[in-house]
C-alpha atoms as a PDB file:
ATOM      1  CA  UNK A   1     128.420 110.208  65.251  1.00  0.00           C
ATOM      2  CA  UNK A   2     124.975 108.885  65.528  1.00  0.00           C
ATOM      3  CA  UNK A   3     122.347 109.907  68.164  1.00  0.00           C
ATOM      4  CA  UNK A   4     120.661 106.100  68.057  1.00  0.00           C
ATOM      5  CA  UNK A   5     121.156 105.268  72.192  1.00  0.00           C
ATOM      6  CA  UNK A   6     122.985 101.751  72.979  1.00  0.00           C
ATOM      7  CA  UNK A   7     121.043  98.980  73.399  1.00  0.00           C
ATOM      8  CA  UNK A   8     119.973  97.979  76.743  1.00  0.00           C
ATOM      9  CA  UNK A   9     120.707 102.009  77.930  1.00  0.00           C
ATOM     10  CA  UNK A  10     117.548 102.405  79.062  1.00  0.00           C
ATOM     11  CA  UNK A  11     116.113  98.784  80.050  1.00  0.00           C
ATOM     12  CA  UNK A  12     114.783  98.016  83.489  1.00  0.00           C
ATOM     13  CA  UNK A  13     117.205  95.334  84.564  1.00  0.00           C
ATOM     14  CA  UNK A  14     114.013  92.691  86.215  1.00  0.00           C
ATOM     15  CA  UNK A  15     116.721  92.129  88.755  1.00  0.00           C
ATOM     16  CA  UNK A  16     116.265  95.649  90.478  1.00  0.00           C
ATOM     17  CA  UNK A  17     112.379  95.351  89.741  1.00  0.00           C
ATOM     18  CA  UNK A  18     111.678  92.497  92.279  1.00  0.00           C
ATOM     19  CA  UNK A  19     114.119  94.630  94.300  1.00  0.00           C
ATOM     20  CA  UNK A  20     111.712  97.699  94.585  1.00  0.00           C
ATOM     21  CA  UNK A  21     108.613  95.071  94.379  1.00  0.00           C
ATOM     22  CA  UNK A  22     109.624  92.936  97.293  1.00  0.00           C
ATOM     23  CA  UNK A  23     110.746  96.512  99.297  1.00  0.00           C
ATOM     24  CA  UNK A  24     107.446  98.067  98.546  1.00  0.00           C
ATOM     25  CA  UNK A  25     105.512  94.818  99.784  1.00  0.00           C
ATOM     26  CA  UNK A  26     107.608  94.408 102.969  1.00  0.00           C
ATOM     27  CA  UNK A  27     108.003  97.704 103.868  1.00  0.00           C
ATOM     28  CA  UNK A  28     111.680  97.351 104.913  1.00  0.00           C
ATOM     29  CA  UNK A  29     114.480  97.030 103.326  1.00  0.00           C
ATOM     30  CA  UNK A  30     115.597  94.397 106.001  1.00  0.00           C
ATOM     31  CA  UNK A  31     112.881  92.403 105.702  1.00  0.00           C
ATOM     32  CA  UNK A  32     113.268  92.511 101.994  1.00  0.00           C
ATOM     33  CA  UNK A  33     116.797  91.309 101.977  1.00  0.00           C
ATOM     34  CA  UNK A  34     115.877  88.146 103.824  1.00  0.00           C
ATOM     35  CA  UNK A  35     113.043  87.168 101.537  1.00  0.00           C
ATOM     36  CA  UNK A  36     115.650  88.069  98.628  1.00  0.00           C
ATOM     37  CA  UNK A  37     118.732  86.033 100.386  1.00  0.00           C
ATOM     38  CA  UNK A  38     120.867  89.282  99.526  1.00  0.00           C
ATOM     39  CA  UNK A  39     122.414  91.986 101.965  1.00  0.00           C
ATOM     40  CA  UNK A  40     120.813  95.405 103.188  1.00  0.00           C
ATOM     41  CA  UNK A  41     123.414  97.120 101.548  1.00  0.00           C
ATOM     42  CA  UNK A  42     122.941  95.142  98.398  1.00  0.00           C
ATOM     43  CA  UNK A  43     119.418  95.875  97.948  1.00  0.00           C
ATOM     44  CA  UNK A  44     119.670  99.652  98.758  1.00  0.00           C
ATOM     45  CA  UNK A  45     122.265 100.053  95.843  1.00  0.00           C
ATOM     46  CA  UNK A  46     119.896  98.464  93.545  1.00  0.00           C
ATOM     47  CA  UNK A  47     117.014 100.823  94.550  1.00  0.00           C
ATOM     48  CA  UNK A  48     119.330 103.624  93.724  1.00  0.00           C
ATOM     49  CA  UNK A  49     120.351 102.329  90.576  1.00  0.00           C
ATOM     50  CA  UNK A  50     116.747 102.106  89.745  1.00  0.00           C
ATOM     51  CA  UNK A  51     116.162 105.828  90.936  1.00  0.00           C
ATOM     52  CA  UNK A  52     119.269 107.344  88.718  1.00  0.00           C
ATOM     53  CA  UNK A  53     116.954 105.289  85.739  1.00  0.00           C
ATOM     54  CA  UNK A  54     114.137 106.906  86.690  1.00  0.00           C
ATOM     55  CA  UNK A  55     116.081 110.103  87.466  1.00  0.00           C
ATOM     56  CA  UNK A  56     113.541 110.698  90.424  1.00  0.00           C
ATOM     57  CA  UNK A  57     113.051 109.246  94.014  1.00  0.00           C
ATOM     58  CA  UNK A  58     111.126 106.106  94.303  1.00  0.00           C
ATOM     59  CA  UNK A  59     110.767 105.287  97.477  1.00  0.00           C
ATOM     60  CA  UNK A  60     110.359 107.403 101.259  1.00  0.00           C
ATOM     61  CA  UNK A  61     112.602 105.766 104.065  1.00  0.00           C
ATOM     62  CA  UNK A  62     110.905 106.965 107.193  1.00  0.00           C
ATOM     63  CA  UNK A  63     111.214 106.251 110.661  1.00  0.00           C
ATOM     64  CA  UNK A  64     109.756 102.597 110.235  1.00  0.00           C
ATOM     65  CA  UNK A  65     108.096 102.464 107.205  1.00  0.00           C
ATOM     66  CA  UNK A  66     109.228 102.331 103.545  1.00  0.00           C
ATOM     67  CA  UNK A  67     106.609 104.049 101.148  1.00  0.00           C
ATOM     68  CA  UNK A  68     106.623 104.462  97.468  1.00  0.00           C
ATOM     69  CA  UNK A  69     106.213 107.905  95.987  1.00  0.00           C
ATOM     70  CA  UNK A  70     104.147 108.921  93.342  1.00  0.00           C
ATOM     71  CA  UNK A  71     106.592 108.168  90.647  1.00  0.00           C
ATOM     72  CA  UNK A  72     107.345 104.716  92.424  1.00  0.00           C
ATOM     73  CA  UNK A  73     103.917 103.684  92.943  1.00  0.00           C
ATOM     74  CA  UNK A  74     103.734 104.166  88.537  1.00  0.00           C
ATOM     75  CA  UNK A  75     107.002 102.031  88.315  1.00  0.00           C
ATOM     76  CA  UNK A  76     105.833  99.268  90.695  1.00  0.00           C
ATOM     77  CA  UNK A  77     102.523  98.709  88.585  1.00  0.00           C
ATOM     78  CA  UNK A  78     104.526  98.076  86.003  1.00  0.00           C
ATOM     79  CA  UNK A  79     107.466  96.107  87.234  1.00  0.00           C
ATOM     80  CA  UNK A  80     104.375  93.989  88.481  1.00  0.00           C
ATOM     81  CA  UNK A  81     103.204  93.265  85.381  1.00  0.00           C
ATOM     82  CA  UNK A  82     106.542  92.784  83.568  1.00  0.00           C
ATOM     83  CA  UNK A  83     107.790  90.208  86.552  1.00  0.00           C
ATOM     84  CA  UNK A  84     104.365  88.506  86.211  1.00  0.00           C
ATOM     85  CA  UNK A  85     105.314  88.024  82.073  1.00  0.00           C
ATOM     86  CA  UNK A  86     108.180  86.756  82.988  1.00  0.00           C
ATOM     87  CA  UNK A  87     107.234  84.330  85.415  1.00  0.00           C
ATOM     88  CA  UNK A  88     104.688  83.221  82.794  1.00  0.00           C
ATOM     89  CA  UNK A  89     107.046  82.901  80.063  1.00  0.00           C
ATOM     90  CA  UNK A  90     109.159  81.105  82.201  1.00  0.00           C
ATOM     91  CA  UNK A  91     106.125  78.791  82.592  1.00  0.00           C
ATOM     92  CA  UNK A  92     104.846  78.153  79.466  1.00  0.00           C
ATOM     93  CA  UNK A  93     108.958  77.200  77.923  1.00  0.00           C
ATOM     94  CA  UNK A  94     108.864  74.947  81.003  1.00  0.00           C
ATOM     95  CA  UNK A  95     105.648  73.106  79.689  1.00  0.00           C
ATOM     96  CA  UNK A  96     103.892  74.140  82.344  1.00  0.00           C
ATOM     97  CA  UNK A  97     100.044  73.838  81.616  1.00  0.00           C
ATOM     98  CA  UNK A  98      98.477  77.115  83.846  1.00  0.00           C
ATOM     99  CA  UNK A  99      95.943  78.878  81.246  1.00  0.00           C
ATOM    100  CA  UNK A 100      94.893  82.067  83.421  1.00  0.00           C
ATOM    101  CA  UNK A 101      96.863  83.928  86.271  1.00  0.00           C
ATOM    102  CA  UNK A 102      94.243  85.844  88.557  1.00  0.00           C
ATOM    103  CA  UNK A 103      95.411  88.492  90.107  1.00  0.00           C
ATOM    104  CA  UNK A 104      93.637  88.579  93.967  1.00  0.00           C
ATOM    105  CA  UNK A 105      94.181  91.564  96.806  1.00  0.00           C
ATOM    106  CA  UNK A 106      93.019  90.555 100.105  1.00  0.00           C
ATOM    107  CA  UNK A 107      93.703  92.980 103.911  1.00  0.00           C
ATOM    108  CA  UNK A 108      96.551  91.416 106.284  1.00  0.00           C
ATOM    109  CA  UNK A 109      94.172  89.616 108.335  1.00  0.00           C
ATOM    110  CA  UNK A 110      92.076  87.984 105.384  1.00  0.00           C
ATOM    111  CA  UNK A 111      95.722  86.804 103.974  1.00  0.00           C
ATOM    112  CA  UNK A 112      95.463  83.271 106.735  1.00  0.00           C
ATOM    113  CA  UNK A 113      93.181  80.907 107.972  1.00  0.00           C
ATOM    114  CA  UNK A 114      89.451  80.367 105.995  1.00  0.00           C
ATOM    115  CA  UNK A 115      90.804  83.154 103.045  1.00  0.00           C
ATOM    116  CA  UNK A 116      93.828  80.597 102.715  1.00  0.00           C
ATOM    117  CA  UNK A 117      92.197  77.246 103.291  1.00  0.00           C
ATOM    118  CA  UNK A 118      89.495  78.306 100.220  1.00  0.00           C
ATOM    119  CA  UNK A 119      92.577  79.466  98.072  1.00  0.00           C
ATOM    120  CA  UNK A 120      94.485  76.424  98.193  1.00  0.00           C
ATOM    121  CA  UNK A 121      91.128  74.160  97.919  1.00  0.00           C
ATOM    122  CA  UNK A 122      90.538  76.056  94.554  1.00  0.00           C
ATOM    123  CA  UNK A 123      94.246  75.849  93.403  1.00  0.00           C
ATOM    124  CA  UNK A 124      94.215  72.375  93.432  1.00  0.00           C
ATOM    125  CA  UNK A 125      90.655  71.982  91.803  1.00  0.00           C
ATOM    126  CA  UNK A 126      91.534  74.202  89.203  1.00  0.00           C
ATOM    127  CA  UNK A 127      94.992  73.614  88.758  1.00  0.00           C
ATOM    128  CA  UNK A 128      95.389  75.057  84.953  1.00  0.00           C
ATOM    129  CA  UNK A 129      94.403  78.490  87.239  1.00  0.00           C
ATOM    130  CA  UNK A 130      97.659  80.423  88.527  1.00  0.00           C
ATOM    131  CA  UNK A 131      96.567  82.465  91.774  1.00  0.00           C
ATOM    132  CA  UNK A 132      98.965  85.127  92.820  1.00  0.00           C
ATOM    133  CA  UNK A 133      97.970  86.751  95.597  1.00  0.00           C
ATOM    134  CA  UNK A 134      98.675  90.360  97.473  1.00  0.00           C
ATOM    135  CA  UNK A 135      97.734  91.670 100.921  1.00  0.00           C
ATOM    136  CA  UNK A 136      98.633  95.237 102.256  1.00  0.00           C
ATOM    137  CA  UNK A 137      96.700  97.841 103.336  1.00  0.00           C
ATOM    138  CA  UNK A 138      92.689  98.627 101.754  1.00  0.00           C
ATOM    139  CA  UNK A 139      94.141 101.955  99.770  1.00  0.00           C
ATOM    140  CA  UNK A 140      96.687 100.086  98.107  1.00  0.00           C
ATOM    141  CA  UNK A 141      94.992  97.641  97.023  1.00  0.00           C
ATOM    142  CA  UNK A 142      91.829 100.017  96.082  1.00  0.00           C
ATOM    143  CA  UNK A 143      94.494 101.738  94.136  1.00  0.00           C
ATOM    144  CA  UNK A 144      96.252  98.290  92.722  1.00  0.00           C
ATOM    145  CA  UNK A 145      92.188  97.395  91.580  1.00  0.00           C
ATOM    146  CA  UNK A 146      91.926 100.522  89.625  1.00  0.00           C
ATOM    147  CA  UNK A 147      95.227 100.649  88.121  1.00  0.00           C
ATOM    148  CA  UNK A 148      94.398  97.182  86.590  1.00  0.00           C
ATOM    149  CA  UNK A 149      96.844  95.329  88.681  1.00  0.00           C
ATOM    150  CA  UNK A 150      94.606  93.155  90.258  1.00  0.00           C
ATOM    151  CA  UNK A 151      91.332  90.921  89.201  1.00  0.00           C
ATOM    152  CA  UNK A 152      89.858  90.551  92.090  1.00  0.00           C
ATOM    153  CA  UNK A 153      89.842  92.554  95.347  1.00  0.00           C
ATOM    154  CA  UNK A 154      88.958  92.379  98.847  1.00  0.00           C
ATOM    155  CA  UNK A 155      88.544  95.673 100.454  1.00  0.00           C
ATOM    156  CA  UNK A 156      87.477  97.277 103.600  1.00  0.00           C
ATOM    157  CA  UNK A 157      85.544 100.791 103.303  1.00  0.00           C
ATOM    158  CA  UNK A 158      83.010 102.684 104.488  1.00  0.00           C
ATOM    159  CA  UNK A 159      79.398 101.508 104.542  1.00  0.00           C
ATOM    160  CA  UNK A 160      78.182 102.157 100.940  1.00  0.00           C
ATOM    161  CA  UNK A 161      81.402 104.235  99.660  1.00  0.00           C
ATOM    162  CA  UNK A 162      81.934 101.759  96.850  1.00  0.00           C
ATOM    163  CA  UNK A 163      79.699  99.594  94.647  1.00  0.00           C
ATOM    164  CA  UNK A 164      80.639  96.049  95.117  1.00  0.00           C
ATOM    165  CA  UNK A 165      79.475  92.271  94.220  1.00  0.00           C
ATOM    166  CA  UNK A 166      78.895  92.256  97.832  1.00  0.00           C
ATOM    167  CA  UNK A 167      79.313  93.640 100.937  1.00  0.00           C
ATOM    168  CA  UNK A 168      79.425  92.574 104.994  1.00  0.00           C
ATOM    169  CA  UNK A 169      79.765  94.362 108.364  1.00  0.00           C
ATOM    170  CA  UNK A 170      82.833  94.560 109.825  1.00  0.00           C
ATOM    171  CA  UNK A 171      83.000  94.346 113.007  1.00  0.00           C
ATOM    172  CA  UNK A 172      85.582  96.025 115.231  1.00  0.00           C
ATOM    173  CA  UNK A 173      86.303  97.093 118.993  1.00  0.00           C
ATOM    174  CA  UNK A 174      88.718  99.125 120.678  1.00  0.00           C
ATOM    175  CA  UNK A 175      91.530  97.236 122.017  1.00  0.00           C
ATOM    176  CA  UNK A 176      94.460  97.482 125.073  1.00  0.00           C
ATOM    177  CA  UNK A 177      97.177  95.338 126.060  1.00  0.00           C
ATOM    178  CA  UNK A 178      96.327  92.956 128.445  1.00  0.00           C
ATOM    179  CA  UNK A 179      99.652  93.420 130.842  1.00  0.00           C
ATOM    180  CA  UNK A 180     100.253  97.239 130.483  1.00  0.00           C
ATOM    181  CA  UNK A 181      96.874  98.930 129.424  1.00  0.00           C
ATOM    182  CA  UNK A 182      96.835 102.117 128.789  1.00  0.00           C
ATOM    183  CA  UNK A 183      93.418 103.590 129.280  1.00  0.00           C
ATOM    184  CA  UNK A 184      93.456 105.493 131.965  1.00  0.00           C
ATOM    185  CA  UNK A 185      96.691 107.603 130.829  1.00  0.00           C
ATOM    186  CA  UNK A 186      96.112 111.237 129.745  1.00  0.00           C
ATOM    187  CA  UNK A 187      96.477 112.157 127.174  1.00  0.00           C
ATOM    188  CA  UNK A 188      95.360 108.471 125.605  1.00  0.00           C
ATOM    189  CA  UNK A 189      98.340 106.947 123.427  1.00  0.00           C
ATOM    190  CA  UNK A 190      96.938 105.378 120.577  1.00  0.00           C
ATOM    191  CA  UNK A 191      98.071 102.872 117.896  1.00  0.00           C
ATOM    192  CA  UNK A 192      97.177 103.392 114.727  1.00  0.00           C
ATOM    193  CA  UNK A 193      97.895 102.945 110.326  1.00  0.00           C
ATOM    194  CA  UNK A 194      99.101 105.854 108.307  1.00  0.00           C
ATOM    195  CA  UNK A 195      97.227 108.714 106.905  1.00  0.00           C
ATOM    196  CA  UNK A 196      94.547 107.647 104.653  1.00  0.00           C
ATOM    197  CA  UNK A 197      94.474 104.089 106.652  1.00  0.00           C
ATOM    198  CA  UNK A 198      91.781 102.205 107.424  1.00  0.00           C
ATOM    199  CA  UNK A 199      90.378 103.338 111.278  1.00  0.00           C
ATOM    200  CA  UNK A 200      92.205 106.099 111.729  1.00  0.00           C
ATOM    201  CA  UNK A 201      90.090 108.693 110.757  1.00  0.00           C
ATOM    202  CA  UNK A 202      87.223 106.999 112.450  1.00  0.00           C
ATOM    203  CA  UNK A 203      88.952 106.773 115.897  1.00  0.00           C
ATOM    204  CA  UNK A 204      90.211 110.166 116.061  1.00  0.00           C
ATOM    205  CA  UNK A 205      86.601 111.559 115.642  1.00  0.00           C
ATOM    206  CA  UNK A 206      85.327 109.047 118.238  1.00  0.00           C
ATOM    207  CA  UNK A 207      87.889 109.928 120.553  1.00  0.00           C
ATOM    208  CA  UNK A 208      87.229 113.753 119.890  1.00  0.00           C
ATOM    209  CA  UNK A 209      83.378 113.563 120.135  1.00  0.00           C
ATOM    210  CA  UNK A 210      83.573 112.280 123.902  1.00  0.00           C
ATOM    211  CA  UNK A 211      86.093 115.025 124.442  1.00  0.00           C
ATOM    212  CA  UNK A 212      89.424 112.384 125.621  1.00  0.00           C
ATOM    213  CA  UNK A 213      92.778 113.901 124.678  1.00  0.00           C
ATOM    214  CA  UNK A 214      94.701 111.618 122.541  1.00  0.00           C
ATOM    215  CA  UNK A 215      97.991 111.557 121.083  1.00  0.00           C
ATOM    216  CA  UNK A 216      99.714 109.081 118.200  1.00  0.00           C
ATOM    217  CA  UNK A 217     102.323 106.902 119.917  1.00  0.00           C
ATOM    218  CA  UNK A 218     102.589 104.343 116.899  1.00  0.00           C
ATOM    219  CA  UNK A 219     102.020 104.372 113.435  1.00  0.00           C
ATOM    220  CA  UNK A 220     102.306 101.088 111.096  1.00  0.00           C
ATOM    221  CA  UNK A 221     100.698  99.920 107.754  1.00  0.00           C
ATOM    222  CA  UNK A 222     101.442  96.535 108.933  1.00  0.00           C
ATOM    223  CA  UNK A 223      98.190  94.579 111.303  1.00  0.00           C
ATOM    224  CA  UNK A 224     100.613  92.653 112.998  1.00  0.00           C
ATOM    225  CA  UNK A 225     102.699  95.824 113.689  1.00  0.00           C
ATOM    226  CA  UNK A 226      99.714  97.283 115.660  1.00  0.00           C
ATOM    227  CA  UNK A 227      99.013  94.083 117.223  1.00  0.00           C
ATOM    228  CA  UNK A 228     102.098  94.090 118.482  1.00  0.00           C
ATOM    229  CA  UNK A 229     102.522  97.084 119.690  1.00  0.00           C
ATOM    230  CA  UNK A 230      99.316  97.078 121.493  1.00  0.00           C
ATOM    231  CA  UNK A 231     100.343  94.086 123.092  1.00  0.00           C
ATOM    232  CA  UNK A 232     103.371  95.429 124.479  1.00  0.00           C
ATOM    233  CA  UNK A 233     101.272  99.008 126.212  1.00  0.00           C
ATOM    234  CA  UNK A 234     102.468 101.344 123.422  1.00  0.00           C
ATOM    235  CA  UNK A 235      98.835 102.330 123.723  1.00  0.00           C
ATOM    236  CA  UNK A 236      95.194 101.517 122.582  1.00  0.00           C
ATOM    237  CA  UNK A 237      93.604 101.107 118.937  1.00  0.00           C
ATOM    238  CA  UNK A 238      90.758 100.079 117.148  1.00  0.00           C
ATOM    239  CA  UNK A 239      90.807  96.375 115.554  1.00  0.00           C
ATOM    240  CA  UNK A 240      88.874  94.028 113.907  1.00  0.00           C
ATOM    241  CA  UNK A 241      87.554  91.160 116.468  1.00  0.00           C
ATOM    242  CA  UNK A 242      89.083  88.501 113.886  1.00  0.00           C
ATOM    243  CA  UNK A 243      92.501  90.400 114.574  1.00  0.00           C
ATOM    244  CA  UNK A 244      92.036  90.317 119.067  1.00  0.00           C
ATOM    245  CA  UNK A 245      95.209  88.267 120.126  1.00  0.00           C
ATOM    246  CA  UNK A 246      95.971  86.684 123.754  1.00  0.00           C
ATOM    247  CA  UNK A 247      98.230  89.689 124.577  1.00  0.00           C
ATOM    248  CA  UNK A 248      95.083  92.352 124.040  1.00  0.00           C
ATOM    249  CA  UNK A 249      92.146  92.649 126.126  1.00  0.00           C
ATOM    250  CA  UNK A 250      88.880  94.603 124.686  1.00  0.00           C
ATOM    251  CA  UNK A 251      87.887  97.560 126.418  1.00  0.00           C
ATOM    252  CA  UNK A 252      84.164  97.486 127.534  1.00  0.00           C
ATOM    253  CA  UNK A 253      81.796 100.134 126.755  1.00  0.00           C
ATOM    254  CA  UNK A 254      82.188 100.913 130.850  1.00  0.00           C
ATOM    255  CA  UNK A 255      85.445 102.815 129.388  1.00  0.00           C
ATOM    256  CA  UNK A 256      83.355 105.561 128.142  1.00  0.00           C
ATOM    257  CA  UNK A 257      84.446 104.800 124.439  1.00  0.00           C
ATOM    258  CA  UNK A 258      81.801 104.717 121.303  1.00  0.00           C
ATOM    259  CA  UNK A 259      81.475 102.057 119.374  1.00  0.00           C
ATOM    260  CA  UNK A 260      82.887 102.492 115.990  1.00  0.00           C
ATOM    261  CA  UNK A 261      80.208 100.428 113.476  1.00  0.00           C
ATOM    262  CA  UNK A 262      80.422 102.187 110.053  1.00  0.00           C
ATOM    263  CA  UNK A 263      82.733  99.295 107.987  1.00  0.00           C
ATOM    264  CA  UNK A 264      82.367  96.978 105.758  1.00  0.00           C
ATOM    265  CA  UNK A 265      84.462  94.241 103.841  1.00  0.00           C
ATOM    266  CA  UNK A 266      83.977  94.482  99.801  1.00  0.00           C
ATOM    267  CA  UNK A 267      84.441  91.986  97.507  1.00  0.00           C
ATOM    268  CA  UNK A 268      84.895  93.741  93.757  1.00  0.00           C
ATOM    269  CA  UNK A 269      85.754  91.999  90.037  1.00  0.00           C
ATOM    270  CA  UNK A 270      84.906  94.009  86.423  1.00  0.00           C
ATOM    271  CA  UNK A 271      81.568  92.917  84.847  1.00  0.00           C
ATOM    272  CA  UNK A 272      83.854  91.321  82.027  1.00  0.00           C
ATOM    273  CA  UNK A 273      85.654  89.405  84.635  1.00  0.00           C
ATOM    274  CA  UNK A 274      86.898  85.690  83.413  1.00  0.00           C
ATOM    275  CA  UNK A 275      84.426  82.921  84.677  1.00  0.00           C
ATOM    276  CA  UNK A 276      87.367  81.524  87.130  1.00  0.00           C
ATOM    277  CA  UNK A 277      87.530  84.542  88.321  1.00  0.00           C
ATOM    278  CA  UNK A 278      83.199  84.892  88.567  1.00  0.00           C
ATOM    279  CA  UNK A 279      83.982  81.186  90.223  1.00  0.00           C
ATOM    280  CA  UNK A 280      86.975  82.285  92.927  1.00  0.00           C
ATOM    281  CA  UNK A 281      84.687  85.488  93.470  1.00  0.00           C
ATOM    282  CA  UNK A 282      81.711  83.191  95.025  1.00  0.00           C
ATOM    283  CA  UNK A 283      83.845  81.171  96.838  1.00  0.00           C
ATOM    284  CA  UNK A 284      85.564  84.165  98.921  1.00  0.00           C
ATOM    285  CA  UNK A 285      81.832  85.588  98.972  1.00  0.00           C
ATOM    286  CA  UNK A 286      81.267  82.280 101.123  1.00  0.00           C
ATOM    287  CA  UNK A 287      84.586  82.883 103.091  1.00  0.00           C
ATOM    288  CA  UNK A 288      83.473  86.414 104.400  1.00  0.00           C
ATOM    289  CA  UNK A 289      80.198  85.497 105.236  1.00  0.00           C
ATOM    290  CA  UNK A 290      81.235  83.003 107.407  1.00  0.00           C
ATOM    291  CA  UNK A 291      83.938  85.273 108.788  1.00  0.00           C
ATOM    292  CA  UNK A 292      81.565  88.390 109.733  1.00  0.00           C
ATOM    293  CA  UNK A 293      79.207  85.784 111.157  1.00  0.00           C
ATOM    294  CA  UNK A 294      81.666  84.534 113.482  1.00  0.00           C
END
């Protein structure tokens, strides 16, 4: 009897990659099943197909969120990379003529308007350029950058945490629905992203240095999550202006609340960075100045 294992034994079918990819992006398995045209059900069995591979959990089902574990977060950086080969060998049997595939990160609510507009400008100038862009939460993405998953980055931090090609205020304000507000309830519900999440911290400690009892009603790592739900009077949270819909009204500083001013947006790429990549980097650097101006 030999010991040599059967081919294809232990191959990651690309199949159940995008599976776990487009979970991991969307956060639901629902959602993911639309954007894959498959069933719930369907996409479940192929995350646990991928698990008894891995012979370890991948992913956390919570309440509303789906997270990836430690061991998932490894296998997504590199079913990332292998569906990005194959989409590029795809391309190049095709004939297709795109010479460099940059890799960009942007938050939720850089991932429209100007950031999009500038995107699509330089995809059509520089057509031979393939841009595949991600948005999610600053961590991830922080993480994603360091891992080597992605070329460029857009990140939000705190003043002077990270060295970057540049760096702009960011400027946010505490927000309530503008039908059911909430600030006058005690304890003070408040909307918020996950552990680790960009705010979160921030708020809590302003809330706690003027002595107002507080209490999570919503948690999210999705922006228009939190915009939602402070629209409806699940409680108050602490946005960017850019992010201040018609359903939220900002709370003045007559409300007793601080104002939170210690973030910035960064815009990071290596020193050895490609010069389309130098070239993209100046013309987002353009994008958020214009967008913390206004």
């Amino acid at each position: 009897m030999s010991n040599i294992e059967k081919p294809n034994s232990r191959l990651f079918d690309l199949d159940l990659l995008r599976a776990i990819v487009t979970v991991a992006d969307c956060g639901s398995f629902t959602t993911a099943a639309s954007r894959l045209h498959s069933t719930q059900s369907t996409v479940s069995q192929k995350i646990r197909r991928l698990e008894e591979m891995a012979g370890q959990r991948l992913l956390e089902r919570g309440n509303r969120d789906v997270l990836p574990t430690d061991a998932g977060a490894t296998l997504l950086g590199y079913a990332r990379r292998l569906l990005a080969l194959n989409d590029e060998m795809l391309e190049a049997l095709s004939g297709a003529t795109v010479a460099l595939t940059v890799r960009i990160g942007v938050p939720d609510d850089f991932a429209a308007g100007r950031t999009t507009e500038q995107l699509a400008a330089f995809n059509r100038r520089y057509p031979q350029v393939k841009l595949e862009v991600t948005s999610g939460l600053s961590r991830d993405l922080s993480a994603s950058y360091d891992r080597g998953e992605l070329d460029l980055v857009v990140l939000k931090q705190l003043r002077n945490s990270r060295e970057a090609l540049g760096c702009w205020p960011e400027k946010t304000c505490w927000v309530d629905s503008a039908n059911n507000p909430c600030i006058d309830l005690d304890p003070l519900p408040i909307v918020t992203f996950p552990p680790r999440g960009v705010y979160r911290d921030e708020m809590i400690n302003a809330l706690e240095s003027i002595g107002r009892r507080w209490h999570i009603s919503f948690t999210s790592s999705s922006l228009s999550g939190l915009q939602s739900a402070i629209a409806d009077g699940m409680g108050i949270g602490l946005l960017p202006m850019r992010a201040v819909t018609a359903g939220h009204q900002v709370l003045a500083r007559s409300t007793g609340l601080p104002s939170v001013d210690v973030f910035e947006v960064a815009l990071l790429h290596r020193p050895a960075a490609d010069p389309m990549v130098k070239e993209l980097a100046r013309v987002l650097s353009r994008v958020l100045a214009q967008d913390t101006r206004s």
